[in-house]
Protein backbone atom coordinates (compact mmCIF):
# COMPACT_ATOMS: atom_id res chain seq x y z
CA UNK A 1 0.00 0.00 0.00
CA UNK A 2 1.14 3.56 -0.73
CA UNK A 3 2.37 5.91 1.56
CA UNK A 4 0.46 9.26 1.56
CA UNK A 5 2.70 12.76 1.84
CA UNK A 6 2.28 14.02 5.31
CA UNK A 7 1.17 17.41 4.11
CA UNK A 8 1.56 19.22 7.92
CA UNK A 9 2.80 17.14 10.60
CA UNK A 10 0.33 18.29 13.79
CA UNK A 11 2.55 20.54 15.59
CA UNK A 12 2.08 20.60 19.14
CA UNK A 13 2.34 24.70 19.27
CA UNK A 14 0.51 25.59 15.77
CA UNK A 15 -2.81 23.05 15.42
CA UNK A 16 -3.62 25.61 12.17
CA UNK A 17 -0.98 22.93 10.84
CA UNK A 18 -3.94 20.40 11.22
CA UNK A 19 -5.38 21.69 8.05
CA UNK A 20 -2.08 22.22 5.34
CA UNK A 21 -3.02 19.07 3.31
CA UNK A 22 -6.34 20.94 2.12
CA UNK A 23 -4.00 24.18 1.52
CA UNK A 24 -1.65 22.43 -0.65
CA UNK A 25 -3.16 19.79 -2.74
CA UNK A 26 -5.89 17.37 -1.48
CA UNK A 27 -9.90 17.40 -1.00
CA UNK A 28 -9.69 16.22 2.30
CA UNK A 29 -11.96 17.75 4.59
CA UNK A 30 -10.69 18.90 7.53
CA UNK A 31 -12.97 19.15 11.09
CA UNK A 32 -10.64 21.83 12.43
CA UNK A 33 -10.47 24.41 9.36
CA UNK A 34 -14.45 24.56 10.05
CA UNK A 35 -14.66 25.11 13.50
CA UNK A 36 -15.39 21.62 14.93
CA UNK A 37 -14.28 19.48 17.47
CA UNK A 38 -11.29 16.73 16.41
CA UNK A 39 -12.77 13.56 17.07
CA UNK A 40 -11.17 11.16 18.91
CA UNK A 41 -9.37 8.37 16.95
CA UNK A 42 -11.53 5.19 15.80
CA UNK A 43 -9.19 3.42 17.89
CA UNK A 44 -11.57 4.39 20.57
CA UNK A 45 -14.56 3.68 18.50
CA UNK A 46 -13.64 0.16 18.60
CA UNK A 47 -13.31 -1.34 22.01
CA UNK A 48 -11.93 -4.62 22.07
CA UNK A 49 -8.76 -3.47 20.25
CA UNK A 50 -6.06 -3.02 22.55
CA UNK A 51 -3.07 -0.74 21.65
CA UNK A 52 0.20 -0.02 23.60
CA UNK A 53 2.60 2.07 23.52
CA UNK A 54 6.36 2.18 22.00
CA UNK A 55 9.33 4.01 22.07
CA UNK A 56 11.81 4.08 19.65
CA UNK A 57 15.23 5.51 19.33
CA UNK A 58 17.45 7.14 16.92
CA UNK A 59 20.77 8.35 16.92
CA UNK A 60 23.40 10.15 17.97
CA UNK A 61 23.38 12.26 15.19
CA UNK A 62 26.95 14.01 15.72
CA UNK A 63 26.00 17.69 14.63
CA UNK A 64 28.34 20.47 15.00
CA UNK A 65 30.16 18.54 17.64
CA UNK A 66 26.88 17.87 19.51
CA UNK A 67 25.05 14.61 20.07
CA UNK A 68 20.95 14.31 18.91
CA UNK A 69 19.06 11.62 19.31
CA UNK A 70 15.65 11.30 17.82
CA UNK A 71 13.00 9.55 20.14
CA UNK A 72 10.07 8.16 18.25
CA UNK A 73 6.29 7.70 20.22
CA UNK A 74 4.47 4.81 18.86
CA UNK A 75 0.90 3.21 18.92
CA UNK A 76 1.26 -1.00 18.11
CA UNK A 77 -1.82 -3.15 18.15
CA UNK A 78 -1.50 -6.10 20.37
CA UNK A 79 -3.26 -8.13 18.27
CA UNK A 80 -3.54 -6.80 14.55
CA UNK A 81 -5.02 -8.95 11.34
CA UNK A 82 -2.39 -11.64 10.40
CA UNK A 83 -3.09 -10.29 6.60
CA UNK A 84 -2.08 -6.64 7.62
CA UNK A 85 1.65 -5.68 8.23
CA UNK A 86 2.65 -4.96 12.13
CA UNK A 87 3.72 -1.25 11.42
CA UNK A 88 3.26 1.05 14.42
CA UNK A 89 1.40 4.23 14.26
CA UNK A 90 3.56 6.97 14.61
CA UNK A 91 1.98 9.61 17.19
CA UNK A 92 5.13 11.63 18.32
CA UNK A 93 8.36 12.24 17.56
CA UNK A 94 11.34 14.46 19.60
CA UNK A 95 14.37 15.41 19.26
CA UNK A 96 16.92 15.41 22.72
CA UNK A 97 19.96 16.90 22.81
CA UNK A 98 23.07 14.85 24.91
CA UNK A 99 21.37 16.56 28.38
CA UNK A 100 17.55 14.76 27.30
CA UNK A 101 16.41 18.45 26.97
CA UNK A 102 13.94 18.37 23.77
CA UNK A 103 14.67 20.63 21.15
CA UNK A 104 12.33 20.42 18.72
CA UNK A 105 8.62 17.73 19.61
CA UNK A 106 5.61 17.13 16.96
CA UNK A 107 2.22 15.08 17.39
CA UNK A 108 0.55 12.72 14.72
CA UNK A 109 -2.92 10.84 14.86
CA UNK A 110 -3.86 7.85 13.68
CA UNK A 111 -6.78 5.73 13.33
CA UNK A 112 -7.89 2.43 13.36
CA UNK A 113 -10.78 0.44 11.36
CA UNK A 114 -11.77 -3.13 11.16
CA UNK A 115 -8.66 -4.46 13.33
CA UNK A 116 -5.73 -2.23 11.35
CA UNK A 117 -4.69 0.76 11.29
CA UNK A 118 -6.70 3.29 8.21
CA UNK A 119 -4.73 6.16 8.81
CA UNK A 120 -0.88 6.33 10.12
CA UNK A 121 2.33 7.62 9.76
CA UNK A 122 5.94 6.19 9.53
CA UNK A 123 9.04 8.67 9.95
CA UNK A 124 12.72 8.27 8.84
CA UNK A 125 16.03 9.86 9.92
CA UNK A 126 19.35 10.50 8.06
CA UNK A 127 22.10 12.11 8.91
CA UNK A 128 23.69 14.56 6.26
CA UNK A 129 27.42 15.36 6.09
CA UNK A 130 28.06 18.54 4.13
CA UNK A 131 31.35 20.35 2.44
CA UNK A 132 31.61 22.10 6.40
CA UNK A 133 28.48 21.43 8.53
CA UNK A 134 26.20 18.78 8.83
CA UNK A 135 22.38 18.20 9.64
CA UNK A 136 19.54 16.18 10.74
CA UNK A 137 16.69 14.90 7.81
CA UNK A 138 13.55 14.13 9.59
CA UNK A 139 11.10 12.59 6.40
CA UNK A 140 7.54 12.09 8.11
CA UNK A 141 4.93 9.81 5.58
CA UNK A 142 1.35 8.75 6.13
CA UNK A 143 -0.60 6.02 4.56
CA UNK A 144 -3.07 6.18 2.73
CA UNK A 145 -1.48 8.24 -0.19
CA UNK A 146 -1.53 9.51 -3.99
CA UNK A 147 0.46 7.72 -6.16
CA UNK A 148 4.06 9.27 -6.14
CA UNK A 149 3.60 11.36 -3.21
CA UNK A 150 6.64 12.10 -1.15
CA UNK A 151 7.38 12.38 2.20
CA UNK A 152 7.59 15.43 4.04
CA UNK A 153 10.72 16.90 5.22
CA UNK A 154 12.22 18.60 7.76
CA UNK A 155 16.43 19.59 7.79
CA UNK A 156 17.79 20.69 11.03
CA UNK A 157 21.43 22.36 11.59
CA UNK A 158 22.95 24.17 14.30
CA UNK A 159 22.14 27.91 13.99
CA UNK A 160 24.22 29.95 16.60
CA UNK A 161 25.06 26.55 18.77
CA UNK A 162 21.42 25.76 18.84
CA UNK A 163 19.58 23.24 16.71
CA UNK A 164 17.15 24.63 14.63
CA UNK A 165 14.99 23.95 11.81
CA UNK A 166 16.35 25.29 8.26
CA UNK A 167 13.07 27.01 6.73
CA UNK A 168 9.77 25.50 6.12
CA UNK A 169 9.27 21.48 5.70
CA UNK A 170 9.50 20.80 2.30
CA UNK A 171 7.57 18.23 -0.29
CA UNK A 172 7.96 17.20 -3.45
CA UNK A 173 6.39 14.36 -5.34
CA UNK A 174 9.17 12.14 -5.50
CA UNK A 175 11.78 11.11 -3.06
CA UNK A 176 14.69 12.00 -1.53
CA UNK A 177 18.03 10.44 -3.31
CA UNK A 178 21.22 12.49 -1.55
CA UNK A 179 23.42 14.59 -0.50
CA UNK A 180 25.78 16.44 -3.01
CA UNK A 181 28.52 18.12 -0.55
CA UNK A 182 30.83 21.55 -1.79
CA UNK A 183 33.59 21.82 -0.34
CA UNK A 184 34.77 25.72 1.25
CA UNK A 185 37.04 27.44 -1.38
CA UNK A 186 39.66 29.42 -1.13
CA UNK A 187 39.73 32.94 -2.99
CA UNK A 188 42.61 34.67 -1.99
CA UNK A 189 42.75 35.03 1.76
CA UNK A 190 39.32 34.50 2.09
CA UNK A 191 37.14 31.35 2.33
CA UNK A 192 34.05 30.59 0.71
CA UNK A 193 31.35 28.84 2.33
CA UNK A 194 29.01 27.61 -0.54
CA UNK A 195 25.32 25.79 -0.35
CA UNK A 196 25.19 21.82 -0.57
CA UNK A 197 23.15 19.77 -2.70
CA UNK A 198 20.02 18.20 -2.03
CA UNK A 199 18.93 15.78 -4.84
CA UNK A 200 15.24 14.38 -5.54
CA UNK A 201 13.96 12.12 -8.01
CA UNK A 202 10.34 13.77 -8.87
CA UNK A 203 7.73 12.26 -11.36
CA UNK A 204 6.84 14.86 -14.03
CA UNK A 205 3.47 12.75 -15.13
CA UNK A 206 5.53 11.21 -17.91
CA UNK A 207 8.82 9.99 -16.39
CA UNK A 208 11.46 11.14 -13.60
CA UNK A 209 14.20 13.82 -12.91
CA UNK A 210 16.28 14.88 -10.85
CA UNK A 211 15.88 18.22 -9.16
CA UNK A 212 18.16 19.78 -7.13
CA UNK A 213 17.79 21.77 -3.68
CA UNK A 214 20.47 23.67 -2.57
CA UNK A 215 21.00 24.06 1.20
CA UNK A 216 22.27 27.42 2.68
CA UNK A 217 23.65 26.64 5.86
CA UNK A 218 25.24 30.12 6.52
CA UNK A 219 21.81 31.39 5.75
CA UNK A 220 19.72 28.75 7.43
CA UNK A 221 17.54 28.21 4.40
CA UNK A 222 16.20 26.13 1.41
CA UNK A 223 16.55 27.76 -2.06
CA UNK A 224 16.37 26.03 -5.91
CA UNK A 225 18.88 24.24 -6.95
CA UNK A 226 19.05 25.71 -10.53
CA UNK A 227 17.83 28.43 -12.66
CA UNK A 228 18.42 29.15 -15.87
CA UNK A 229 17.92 31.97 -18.51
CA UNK A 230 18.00 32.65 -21.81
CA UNK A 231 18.82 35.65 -24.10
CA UNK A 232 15.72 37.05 -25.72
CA UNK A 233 15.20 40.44 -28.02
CA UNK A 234 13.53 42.00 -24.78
CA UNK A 235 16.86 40.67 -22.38
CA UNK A 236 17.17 37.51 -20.41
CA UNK A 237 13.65 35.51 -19.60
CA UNK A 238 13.76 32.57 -17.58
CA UNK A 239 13.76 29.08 -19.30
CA UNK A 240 14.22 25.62 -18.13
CA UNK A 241 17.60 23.63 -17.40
CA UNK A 242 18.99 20.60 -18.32
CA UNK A 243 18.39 17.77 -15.90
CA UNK A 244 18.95 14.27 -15.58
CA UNK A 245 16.04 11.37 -16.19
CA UNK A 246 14.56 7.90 -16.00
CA UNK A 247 12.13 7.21 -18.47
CA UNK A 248 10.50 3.65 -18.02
CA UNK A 249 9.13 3.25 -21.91
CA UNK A 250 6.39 1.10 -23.35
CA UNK A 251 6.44 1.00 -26.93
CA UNK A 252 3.32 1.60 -28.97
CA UNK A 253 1.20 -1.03 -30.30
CA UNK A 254 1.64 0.47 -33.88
CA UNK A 255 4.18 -1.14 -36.50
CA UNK A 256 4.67 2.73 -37.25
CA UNK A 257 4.01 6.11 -36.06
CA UNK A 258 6.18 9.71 -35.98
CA UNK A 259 7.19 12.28 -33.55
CA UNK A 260 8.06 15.76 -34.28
CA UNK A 261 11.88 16.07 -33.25
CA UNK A 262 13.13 19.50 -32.97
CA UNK A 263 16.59 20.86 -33.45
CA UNK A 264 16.41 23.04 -29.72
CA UNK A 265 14.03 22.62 -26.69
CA UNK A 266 12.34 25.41 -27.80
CA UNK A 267 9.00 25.67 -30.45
CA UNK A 268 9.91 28.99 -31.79
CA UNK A 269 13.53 27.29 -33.17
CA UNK A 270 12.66 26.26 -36.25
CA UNK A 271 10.33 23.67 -38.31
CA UNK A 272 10.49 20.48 -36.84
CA UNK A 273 11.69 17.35 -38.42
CA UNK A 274 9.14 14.61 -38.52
CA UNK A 275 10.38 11.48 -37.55
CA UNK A 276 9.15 7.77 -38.15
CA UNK A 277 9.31 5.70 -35.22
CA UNK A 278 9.14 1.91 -35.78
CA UNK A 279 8.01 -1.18 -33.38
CA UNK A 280 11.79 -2.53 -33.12
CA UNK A 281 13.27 1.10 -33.90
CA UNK A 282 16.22 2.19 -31.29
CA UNK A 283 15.21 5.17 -28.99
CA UNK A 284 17.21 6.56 -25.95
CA UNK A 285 16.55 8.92 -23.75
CA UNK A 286 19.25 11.91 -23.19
CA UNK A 287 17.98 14.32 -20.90
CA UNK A 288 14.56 16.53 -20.01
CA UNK A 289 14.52 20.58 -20.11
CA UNK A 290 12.04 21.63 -17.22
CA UNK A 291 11.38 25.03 -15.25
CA UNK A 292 11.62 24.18 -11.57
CA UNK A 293 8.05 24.88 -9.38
CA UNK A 294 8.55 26.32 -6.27
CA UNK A 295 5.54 27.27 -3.79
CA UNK A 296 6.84 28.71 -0.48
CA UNK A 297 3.92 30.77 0.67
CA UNK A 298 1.88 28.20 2.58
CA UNK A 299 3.51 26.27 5.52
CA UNK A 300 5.03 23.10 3.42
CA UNK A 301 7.43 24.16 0.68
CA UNK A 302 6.48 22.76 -2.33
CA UNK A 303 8.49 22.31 -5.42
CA UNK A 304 8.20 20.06 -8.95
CA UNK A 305 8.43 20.24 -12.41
CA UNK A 306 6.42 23.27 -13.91
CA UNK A 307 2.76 22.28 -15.44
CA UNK A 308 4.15 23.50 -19.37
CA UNK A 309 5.65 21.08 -21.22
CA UNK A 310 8.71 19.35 -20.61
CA UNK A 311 11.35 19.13 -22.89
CA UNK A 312 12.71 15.34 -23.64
CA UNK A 313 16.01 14.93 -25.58
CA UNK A 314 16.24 11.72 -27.50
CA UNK A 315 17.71 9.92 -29.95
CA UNK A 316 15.87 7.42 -32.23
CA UNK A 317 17.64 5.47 -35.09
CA UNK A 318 20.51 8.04 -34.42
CA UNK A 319 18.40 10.88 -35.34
CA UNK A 320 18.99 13.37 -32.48
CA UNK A 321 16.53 16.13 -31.06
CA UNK A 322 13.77 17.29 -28.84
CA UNK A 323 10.00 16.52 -28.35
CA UNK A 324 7.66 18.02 -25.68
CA UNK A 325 4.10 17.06 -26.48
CA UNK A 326 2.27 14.68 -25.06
CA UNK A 327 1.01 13.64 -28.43
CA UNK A 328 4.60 12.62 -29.56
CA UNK A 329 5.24 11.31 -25.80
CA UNK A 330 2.46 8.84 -26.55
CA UNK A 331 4.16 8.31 -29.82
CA UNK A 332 7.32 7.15 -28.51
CA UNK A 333 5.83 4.86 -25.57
CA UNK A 334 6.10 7.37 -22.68
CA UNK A 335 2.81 8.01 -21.64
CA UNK A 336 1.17 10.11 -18.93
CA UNK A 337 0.75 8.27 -15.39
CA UNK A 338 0.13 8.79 -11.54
């Protein structure tokens, strides 16, 4: 079964976070946006189920020279469906510094229907080693979810000797695939402190890329990993960049059909060549153009491939170009999903 992206963990300090899955992308309705009472999970609804409780821990995380350990609340049910896999609810989560003293607590629900759990969350913990500091990735998912739905994330660094959140929690749909670390740089006398790398593989509709997140640790922030622009007769406009991709193809059921392959990822380049594309012919997959989405203005960052277009670069029978509709996407056996 499919995790769900945890749109807004349930803060313990800001329950307006209750609500940031309707905000961002679902239909969900939410009790608390309209004024109501939250209802008490259907664990309680459902007597003879007994639940206890688990801890679990994670860690040290060696930050900054200072040990974190990530403590875990969980909900088990004693005696769940044999059919139905024994994860725990997750219902808290807390991070202690080396003293026990929390530094940064959440709260999660969960519920329970017909002997298993409907509604839970799972969370996950790496530790990230930059070019000169480090941090903490929290990644909280719930289940049920959308196809391709990420987790939601949290980085944590150490901000004036204190741990601290960098920016908003962030979401993509995708998932999370590393760490890209700069080293400082000398210039001179001086040394530069430059932004790591966070990568993500994120579904477009049509196939995968990677995106890239860049992590400002001097700044304590999140930015894009990559803009690009392009010289127009008006000055520079911004267009998309280059990227990495997995493309999972399924040829078409036609002997023969044609794509329109042009010379540059752009429409206005030219008169595209029309290319026939056989049952057996050879077709690879170079690269994808995109313009990076980036939402920051509700609670959850979220960021994706832009809704135009993308750009694919291929090469079929040696021929070499670019296609970006979804007519000739169907053509060549990459067709829209999730």
């Amino acid at each position: 079964m499919a995790l769900r992206r945890l749109t807004a963990p349930i803060w313990l300090a800001l329950p307006s976070f209750l609500c940031l899955a309707v905000i961002l992308a679902t239909a969900t309705r939410c009790p608390a946006a309209e004024g109501e009472a939250i209802k008490e999970s259907a664990a309680s609804q459902e007597p003879h189920l007994r639940l206890e409780d688990a801890e679990e821990r994670r860690g040290p995380f060696r930050i900054g020279g200072q040990d974190f350990t990530v403590v875990l609340h969980l909900k088990r049910l004693v005696q769940g469906k044999p059919d139905r896999p024994d994860e725990p609810a997750l219902v808290g989560l807390a991070i202690r510094d080396a003293s026990g003293a929390i530094q940064h607590q959440e709260m999660f629900s969960y519920s329970v229907e017909a002997g298993a759990f409907s509604e839970s969350c799972v969370a996950s913990t790496r530790l990230l080693q930059g070019g000169f500091a480090s941090g903490l990735l929290v990644g909280v998912a719930c289940w049920p979810s959308a196809p391709s739905s990420g987790d939601v994330w949290e980085l944590f660094g150490l901000m004036n000797g204190k741990l601290s959140r960098l920016g908003k929690p962030f979401t993509t749909d995708g998932e999370f695939l590393g760490l890209i670390p700069t080293p400082p740089q000398k210039r001179g006398g001086a040394t530069l402190f430059l932004p790591d790398v966070m990568n993500f593989r994120v579904w477009t509709g049509n196939f995968h890329v990677t995106v890239p997140v860049r992590v400002d640790w001097m700044q304590g922030r999140l930015v894009p990993g990559q803009r690009c622009f392009e010289q127009t007769g008006h000055g520079l406009r911004e267009s998309g960049c280059e990227v990495p991709i997995e493309v999972e193809r399924m040829p078409s059921d036609q002997d023969l059909t044609f794509v329109r392959l042009f010379t540059e990822a752009s429409a206005d380049m030219g008169v595209p060549r029309h290319v026939v594309v056989r049952r057996d012919s050879r077709v690879e997959f170079l690269g994808a153009k995109i313009k990076l989405s980036w939402n920051a203005a509700h609670e959850v960052i979220f960021f994706g491939v832009d809704d135009q277009d993308p750009w694919l670069k291929v090469r079929i029978d040696g021929l070499e170009g670019w296609i970006h509709t979804q007519e000739d996407f169907d053509a060549l056996g990459v067709p829209q999903a999730g």
